[in-house]
PDB file of N, CA and C in Angstrom:
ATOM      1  N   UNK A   1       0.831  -1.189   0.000  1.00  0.00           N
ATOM      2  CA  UNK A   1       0.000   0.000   0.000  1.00  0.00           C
ATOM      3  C   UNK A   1       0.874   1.250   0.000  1.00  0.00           C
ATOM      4  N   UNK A   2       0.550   2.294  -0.599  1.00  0.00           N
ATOM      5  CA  UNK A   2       1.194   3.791  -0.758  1.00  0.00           C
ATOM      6  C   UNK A   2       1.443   4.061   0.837  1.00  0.00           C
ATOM      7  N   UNK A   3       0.878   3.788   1.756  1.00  0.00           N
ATOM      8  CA  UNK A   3       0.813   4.154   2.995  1.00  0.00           C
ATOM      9  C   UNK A   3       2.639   4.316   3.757  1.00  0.00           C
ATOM     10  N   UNK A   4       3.136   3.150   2.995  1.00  0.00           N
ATOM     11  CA  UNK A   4       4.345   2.989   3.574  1.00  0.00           C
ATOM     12  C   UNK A   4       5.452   3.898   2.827  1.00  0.00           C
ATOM     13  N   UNK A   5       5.269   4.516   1.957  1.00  0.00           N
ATOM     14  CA  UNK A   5       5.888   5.342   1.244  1.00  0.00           C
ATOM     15  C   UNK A   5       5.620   7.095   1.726  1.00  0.00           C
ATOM     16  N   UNK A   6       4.385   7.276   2.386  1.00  0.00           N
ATOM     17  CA  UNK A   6       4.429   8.320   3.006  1.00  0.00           C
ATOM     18  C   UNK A   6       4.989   8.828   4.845  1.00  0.00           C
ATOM     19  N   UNK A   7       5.834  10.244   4.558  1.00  0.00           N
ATOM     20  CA  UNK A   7       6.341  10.520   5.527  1.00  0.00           C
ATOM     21  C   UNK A   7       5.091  11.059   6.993  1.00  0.00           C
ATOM     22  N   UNK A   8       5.664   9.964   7.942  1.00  0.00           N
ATOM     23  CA  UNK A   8       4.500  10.246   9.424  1.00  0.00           C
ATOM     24  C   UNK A   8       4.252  11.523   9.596  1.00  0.00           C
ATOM     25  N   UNK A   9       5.624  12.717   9.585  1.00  0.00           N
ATOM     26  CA  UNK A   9       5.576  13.416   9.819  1.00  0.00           C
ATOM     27  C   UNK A   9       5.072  14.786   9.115  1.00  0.00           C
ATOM     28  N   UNK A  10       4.439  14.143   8.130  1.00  0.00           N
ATOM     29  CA  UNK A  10       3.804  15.156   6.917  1.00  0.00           C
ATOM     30  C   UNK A  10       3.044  15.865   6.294  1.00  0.00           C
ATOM     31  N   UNK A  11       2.524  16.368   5.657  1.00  0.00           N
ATOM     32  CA  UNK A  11       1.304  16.981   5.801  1.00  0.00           C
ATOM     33  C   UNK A  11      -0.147  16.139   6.097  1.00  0.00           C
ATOM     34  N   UNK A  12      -1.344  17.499   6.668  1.00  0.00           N
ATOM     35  CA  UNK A  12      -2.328  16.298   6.815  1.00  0.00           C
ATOM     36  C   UNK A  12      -2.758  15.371   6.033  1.00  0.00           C
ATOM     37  N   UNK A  13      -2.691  15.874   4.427  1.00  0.00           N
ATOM     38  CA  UNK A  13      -3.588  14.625   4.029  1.00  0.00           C
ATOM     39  C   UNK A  13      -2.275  14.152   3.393  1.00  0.00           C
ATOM     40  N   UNK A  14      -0.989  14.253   3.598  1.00  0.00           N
ATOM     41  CA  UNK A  14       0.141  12.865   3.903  1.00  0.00           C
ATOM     42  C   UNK A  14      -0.630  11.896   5.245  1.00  0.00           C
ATOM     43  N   UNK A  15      -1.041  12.416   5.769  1.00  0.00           N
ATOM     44  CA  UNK A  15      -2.029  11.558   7.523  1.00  0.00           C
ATOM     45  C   UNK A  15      -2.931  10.902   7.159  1.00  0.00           C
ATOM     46  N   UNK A  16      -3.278  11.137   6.179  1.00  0.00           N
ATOM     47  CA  UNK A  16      -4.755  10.544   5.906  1.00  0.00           C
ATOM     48  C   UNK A  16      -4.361   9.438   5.132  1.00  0.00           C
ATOM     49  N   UNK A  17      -4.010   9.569   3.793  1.00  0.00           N
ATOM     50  CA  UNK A  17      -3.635   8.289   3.169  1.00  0.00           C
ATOM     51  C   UNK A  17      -2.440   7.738   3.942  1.00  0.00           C
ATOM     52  N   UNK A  18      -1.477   7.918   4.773  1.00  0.00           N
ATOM     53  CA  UNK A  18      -1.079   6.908   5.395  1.00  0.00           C
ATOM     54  C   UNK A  18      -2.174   6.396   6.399  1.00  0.00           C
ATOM     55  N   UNK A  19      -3.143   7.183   7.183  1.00  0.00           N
ATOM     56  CA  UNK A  19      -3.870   6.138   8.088  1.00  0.00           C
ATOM     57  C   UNK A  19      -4.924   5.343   7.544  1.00  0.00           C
ATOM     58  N   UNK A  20      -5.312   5.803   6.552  1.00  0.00           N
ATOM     59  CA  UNK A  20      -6.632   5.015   5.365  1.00  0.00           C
ATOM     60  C   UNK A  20      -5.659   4.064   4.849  1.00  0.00           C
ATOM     61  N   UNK A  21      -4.563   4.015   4.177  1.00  0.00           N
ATOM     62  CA  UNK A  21      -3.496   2.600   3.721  1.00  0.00           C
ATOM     63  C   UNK A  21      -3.566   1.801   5.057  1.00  0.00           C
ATOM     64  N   UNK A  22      -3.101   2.218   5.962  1.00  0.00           N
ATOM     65  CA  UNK A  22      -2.721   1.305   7.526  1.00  0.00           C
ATOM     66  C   UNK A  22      -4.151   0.639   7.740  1.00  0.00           C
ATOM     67  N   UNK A  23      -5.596   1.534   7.764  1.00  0.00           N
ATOM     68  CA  UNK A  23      -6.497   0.466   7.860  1.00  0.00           C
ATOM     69  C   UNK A  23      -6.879  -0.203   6.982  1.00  0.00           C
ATOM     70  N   UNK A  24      -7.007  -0.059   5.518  1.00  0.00           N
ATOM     71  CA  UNK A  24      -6.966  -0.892   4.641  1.00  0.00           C
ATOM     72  C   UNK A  24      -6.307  -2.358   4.713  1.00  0.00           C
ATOM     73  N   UNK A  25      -4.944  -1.917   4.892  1.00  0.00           N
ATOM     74  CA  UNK A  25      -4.384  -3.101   5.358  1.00  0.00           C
ATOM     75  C   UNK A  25      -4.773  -4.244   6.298  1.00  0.00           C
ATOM     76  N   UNK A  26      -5.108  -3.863   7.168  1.00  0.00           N
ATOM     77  CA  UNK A  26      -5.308  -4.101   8.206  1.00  0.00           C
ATOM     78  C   UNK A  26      -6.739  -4.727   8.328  1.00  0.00           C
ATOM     79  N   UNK A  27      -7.733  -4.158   7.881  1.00  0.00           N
ATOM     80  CA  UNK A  27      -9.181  -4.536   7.676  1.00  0.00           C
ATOM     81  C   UNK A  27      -9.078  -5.884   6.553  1.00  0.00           C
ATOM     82  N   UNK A  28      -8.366  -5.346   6.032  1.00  0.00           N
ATOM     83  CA  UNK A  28      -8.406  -6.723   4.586  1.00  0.00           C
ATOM     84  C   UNK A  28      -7.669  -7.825   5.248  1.00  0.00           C
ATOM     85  N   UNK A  29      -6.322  -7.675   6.001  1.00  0.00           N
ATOM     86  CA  UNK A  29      -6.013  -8.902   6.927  1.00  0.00           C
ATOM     87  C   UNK A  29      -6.854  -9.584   7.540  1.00  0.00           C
ATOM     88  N   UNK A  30      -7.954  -8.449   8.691  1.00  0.00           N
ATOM     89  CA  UNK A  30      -8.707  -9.318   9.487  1.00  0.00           C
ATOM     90  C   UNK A  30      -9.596 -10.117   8.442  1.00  0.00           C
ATOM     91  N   UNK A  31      -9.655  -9.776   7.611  1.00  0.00           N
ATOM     92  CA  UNK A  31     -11.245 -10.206   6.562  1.00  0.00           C
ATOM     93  C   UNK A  31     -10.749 -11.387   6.228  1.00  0.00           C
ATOM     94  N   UNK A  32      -9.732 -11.493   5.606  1.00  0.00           N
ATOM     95  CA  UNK A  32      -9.050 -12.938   5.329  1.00  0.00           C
ATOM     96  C   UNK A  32      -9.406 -13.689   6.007  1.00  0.00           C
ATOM     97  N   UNK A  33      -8.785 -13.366   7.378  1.00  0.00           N
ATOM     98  CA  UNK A  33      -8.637 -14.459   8.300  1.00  0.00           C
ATOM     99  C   UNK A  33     -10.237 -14.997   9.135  1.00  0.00           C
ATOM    100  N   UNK A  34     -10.812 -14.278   9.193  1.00  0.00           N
ATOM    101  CA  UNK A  34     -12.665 -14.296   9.067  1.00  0.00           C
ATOM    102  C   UNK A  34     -12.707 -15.580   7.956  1.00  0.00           C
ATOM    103  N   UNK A  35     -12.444 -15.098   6.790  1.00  0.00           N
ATOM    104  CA  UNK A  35     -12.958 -16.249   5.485  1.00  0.00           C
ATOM    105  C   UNK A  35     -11.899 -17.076   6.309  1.00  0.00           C
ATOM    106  N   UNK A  36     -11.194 -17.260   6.555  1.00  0.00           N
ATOM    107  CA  UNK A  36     -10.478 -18.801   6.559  1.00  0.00           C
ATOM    108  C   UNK A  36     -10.885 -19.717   7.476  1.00  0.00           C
ATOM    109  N   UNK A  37     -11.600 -19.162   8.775  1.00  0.00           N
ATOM    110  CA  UNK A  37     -12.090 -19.725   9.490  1.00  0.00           C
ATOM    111  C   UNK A  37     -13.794 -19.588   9.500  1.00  0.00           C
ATOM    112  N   UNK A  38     -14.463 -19.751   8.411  1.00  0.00           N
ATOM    113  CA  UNK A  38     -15.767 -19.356   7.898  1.00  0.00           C
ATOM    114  C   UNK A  38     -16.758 -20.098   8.987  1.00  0.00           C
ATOM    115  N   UNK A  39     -16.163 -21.810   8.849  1.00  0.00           N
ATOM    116  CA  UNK A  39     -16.556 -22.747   9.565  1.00  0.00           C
ATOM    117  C   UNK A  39     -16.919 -22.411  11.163  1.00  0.00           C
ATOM    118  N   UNK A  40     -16.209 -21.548  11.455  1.00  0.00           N
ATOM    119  CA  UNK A  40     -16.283 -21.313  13.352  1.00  0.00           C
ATOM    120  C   UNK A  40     -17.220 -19.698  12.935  1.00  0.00           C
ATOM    121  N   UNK A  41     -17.703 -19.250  12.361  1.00  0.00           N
ATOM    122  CA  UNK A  41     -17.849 -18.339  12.292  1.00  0.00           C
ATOM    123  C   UNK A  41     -19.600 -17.984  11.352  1.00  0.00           C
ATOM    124  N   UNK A  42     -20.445 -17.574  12.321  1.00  0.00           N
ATOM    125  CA  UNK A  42     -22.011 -17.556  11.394  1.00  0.00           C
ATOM    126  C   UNK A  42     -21.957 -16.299   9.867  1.00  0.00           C
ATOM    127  N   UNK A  43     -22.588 -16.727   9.442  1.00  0.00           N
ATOM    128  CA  UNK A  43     -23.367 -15.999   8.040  1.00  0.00           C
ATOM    129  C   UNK A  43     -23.394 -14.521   8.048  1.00  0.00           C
ATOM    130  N   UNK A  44     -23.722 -13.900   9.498  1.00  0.00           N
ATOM    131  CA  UNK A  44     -24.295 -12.969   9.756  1.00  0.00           C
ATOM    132  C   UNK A  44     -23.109 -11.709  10.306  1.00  0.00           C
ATOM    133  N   UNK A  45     -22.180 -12.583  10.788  1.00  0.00           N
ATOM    134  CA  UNK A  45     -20.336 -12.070  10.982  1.00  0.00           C
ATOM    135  C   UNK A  45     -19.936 -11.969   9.854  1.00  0.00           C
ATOM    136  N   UNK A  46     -20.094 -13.018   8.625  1.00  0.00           N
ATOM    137  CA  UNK A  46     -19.014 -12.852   8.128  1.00  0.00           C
ATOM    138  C   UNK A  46     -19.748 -11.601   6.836  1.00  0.00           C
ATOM    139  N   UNK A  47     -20.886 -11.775   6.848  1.00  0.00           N
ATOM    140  CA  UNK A  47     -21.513 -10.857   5.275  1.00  0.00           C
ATOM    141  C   UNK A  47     -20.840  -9.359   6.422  1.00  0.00           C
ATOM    142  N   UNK A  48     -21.067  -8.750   7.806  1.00  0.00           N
ATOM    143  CA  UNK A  48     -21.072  -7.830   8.518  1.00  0.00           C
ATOM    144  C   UNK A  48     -19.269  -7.198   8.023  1.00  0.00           C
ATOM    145  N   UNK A  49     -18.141  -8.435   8.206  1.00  0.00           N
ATOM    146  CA  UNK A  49     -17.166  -8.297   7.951  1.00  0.00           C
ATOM    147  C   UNK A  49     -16.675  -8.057   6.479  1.00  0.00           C
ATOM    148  N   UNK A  50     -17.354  -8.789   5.335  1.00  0.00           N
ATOM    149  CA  UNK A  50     -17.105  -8.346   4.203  1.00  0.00           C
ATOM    150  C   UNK A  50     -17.339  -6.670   3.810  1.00  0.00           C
ATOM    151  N   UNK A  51     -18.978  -6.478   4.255  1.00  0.00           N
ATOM    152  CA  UNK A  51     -19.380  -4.991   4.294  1.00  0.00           C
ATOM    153  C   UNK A  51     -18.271  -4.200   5.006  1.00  0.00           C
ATOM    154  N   UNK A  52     -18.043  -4.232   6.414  1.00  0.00           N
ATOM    155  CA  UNK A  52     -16.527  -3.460   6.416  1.00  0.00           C
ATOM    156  C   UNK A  52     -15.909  -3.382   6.081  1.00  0.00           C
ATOM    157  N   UNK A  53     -15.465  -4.208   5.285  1.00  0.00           N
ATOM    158  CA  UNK A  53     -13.418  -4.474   4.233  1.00  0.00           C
ATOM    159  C   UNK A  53     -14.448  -3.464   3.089  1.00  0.00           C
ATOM    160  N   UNK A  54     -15.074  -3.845   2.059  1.00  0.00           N
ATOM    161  CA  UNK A  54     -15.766  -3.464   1.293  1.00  0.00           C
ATOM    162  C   UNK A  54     -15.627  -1.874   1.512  1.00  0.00           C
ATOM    163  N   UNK A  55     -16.490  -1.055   2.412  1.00  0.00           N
ATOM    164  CA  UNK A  55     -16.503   0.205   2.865  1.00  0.00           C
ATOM    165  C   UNK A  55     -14.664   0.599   3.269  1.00  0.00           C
ATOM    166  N   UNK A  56     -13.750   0.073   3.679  1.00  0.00           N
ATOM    167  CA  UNK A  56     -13.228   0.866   4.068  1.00  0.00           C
ATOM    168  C   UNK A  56     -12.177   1.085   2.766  1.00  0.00           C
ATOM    169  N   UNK A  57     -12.136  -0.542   2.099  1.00  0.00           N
ATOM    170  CA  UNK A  57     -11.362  -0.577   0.481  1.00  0.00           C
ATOM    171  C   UNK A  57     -11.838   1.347  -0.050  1.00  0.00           C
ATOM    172  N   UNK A  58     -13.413   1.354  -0.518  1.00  0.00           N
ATOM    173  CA  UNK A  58     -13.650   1.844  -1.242  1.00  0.00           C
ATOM    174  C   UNK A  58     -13.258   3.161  -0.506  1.00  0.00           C
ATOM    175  N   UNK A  59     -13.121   3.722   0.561  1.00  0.00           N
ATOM    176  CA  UNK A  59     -12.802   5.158   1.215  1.00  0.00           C
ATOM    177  C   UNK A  59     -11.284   5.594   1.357  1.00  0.00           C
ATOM    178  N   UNK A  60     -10.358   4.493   0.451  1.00  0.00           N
ATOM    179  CA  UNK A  60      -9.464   3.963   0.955  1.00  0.00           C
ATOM    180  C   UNK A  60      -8.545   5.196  -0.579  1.00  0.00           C
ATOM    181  N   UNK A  61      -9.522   4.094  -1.306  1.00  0.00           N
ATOM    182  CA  UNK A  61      -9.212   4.301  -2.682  1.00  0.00           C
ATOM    183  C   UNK A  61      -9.605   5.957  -3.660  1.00  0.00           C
ATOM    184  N   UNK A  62     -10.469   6.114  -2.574  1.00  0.00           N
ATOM    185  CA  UNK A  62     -11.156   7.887  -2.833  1.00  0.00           C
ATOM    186  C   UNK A  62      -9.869   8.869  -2.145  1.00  0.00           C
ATOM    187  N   UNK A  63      -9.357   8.311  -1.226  1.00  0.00           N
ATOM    188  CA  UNK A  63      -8.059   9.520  -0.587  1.00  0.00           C
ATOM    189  C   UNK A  63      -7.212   9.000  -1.440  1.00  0.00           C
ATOM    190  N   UNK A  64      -6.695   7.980  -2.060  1.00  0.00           N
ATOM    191  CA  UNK A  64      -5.866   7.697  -2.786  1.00  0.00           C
ATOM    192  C   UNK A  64      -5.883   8.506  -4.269  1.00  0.00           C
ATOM    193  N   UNK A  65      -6.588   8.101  -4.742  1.00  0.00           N
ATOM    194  CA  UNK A  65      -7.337   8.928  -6.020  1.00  0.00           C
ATOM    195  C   UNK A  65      -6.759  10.512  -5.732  1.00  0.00           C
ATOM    196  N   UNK A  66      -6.671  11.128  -5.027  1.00  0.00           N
ATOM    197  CA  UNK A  66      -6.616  12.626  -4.597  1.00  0.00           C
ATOM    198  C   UNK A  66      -4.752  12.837  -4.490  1.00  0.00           C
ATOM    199  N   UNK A  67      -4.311  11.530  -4.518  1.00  0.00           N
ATOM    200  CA  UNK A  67      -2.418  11.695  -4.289  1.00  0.00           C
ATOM    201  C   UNK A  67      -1.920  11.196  -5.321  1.00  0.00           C
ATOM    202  N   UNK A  68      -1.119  11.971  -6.223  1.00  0.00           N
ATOM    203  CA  UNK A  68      -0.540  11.817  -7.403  1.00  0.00           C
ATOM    204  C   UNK A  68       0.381  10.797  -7.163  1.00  0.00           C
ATOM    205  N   UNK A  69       0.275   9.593  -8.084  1.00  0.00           N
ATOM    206  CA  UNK A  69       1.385   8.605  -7.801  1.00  0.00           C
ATOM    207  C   UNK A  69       0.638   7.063  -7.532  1.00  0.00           C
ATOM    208  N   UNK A  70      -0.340   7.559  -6.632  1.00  0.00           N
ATOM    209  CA  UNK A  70      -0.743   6.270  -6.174  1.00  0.00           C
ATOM    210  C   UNK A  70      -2.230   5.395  -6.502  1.00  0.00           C
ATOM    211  N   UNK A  71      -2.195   5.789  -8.182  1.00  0.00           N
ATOM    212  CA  UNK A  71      -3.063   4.885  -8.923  1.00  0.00           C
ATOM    213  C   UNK A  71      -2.856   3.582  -8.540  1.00  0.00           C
ATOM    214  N   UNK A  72      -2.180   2.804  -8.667  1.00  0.00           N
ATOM    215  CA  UNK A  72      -2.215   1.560  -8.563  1.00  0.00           C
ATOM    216  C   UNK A  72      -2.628   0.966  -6.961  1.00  0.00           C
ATOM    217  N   UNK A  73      -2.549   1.658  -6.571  1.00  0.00           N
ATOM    218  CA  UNK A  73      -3.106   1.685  -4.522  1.00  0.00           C
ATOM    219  C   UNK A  73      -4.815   1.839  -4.984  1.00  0.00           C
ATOM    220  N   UNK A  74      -5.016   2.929  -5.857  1.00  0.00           N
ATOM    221  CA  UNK A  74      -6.463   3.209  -5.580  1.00  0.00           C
ATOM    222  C   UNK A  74      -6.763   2.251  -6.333  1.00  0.00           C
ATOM    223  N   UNK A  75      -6.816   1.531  -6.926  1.00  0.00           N
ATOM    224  CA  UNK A  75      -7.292   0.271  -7.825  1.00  0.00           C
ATOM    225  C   UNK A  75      -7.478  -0.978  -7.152  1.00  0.00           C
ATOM    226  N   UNK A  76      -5.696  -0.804  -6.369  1.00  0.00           N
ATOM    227  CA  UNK A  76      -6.144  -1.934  -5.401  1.00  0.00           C
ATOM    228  C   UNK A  76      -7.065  -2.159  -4.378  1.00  0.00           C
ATOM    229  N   UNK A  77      -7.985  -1.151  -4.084  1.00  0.00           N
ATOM    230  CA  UNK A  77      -8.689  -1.218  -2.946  1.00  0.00           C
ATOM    231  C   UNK A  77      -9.837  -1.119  -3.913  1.00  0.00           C
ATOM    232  N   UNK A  78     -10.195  -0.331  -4.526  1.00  0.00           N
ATOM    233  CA  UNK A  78     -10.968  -1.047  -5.461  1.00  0.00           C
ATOM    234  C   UNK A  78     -11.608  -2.114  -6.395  1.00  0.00           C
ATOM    235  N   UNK A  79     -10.856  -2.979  -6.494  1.00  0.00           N
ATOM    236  CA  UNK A  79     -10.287  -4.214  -6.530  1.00  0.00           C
ATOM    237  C   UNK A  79     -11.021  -5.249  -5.510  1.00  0.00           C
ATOM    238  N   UNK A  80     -10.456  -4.816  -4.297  1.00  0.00           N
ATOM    239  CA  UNK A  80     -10.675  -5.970  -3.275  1.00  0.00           C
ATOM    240  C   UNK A  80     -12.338  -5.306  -2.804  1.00  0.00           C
ATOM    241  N   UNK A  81     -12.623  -3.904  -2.779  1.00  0.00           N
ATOM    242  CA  UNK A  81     -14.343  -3.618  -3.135  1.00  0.00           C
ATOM    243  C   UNK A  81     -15.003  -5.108  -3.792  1.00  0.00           C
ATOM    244  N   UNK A  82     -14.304  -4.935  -5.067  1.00  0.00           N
ATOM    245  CA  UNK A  82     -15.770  -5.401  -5.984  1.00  0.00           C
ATOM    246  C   UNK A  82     -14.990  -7.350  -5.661  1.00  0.00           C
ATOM    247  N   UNK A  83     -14.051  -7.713  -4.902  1.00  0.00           N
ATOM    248  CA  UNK A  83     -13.888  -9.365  -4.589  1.00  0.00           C
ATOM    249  C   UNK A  83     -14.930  -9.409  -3.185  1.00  0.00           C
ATOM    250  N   UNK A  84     -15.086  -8.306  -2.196  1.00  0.00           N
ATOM    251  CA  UNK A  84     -16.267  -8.390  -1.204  1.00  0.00           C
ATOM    252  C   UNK A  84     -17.458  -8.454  -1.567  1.00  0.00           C
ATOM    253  N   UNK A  85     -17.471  -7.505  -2.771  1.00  0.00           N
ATOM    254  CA  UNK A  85     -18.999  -7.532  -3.549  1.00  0.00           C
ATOM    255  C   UNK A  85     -19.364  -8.752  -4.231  1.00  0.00           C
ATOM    256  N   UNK A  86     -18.622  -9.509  -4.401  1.00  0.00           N
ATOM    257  CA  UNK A  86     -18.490 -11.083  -5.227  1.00  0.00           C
ATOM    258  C   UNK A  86     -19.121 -11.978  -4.108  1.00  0.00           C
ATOM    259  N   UNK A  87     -17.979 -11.720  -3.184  1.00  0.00           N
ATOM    260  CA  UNK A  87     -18.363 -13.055  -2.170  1.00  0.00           C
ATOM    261  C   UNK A  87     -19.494 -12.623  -1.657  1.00  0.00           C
ATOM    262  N   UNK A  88     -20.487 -11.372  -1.297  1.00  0.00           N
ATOM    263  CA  UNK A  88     -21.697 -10.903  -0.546  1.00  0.00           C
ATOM    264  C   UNK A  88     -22.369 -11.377  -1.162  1.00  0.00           C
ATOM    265  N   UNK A  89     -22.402 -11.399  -2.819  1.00  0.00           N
ATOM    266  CA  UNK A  89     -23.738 -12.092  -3.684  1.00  0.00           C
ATOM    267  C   UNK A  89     -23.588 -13.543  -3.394  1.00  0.00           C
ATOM    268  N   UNK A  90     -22.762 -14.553  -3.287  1.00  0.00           N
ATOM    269  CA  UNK A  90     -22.513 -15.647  -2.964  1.00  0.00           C
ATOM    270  C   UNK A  90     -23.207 -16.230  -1.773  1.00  0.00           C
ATOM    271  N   UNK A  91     -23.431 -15.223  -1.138  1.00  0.00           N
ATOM    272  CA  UNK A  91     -24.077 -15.443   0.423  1.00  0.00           C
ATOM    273  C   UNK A  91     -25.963 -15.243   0.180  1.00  0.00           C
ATOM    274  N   UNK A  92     -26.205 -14.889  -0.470  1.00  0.00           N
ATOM    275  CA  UNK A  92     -27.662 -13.959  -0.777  1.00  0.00           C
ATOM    276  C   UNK A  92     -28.452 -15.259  -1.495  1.00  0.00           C
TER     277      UNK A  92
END
């Protein structure tokens, strides 16, 4: 993610897409690990958890969009949007 390429100490919306990359990251980890253990885990967690990865991809990819350079970041969260939007119809 672009996140790691921006300086902590930098302007605010250097703050923003590094803290929107950091939860991106981070949200899409937990989400994984949700699907991998689907089995221990009801219907109603996991569609709740996709909708979060989903929402935060796509808010992810809107501050990205706004920082020159980091097309390929905003795609990627866009990207993993429409693989949550895949697996939600799967559930329905």
């Amino acid at each position: 993610m672009r996140a790691s390429l921006v300086d902590p100490d930098g302007t605010e919306e250097q703050e923003l897409v590094r803290r929107k990359g950091v939860m991106c990251a981070e949200v899409c980890d937990a989400t994984c690990r949700v699907l991998s253990e689907q089995n221990q885990v009801d219907e109603s967690a996991i569609r709740a958890q996709l909708e979060w990865c989903r929402q935060v991809c796509l808010e992810t990819a809107h501050v990205f969009d706004a920082c020159p350079g980091a097309e390929d970041s905003a795609a990627a969260g866009r990207a993993c949007a429409r693989a949550c939007d895949d697996f939600l119809a799967t559930l329905r």
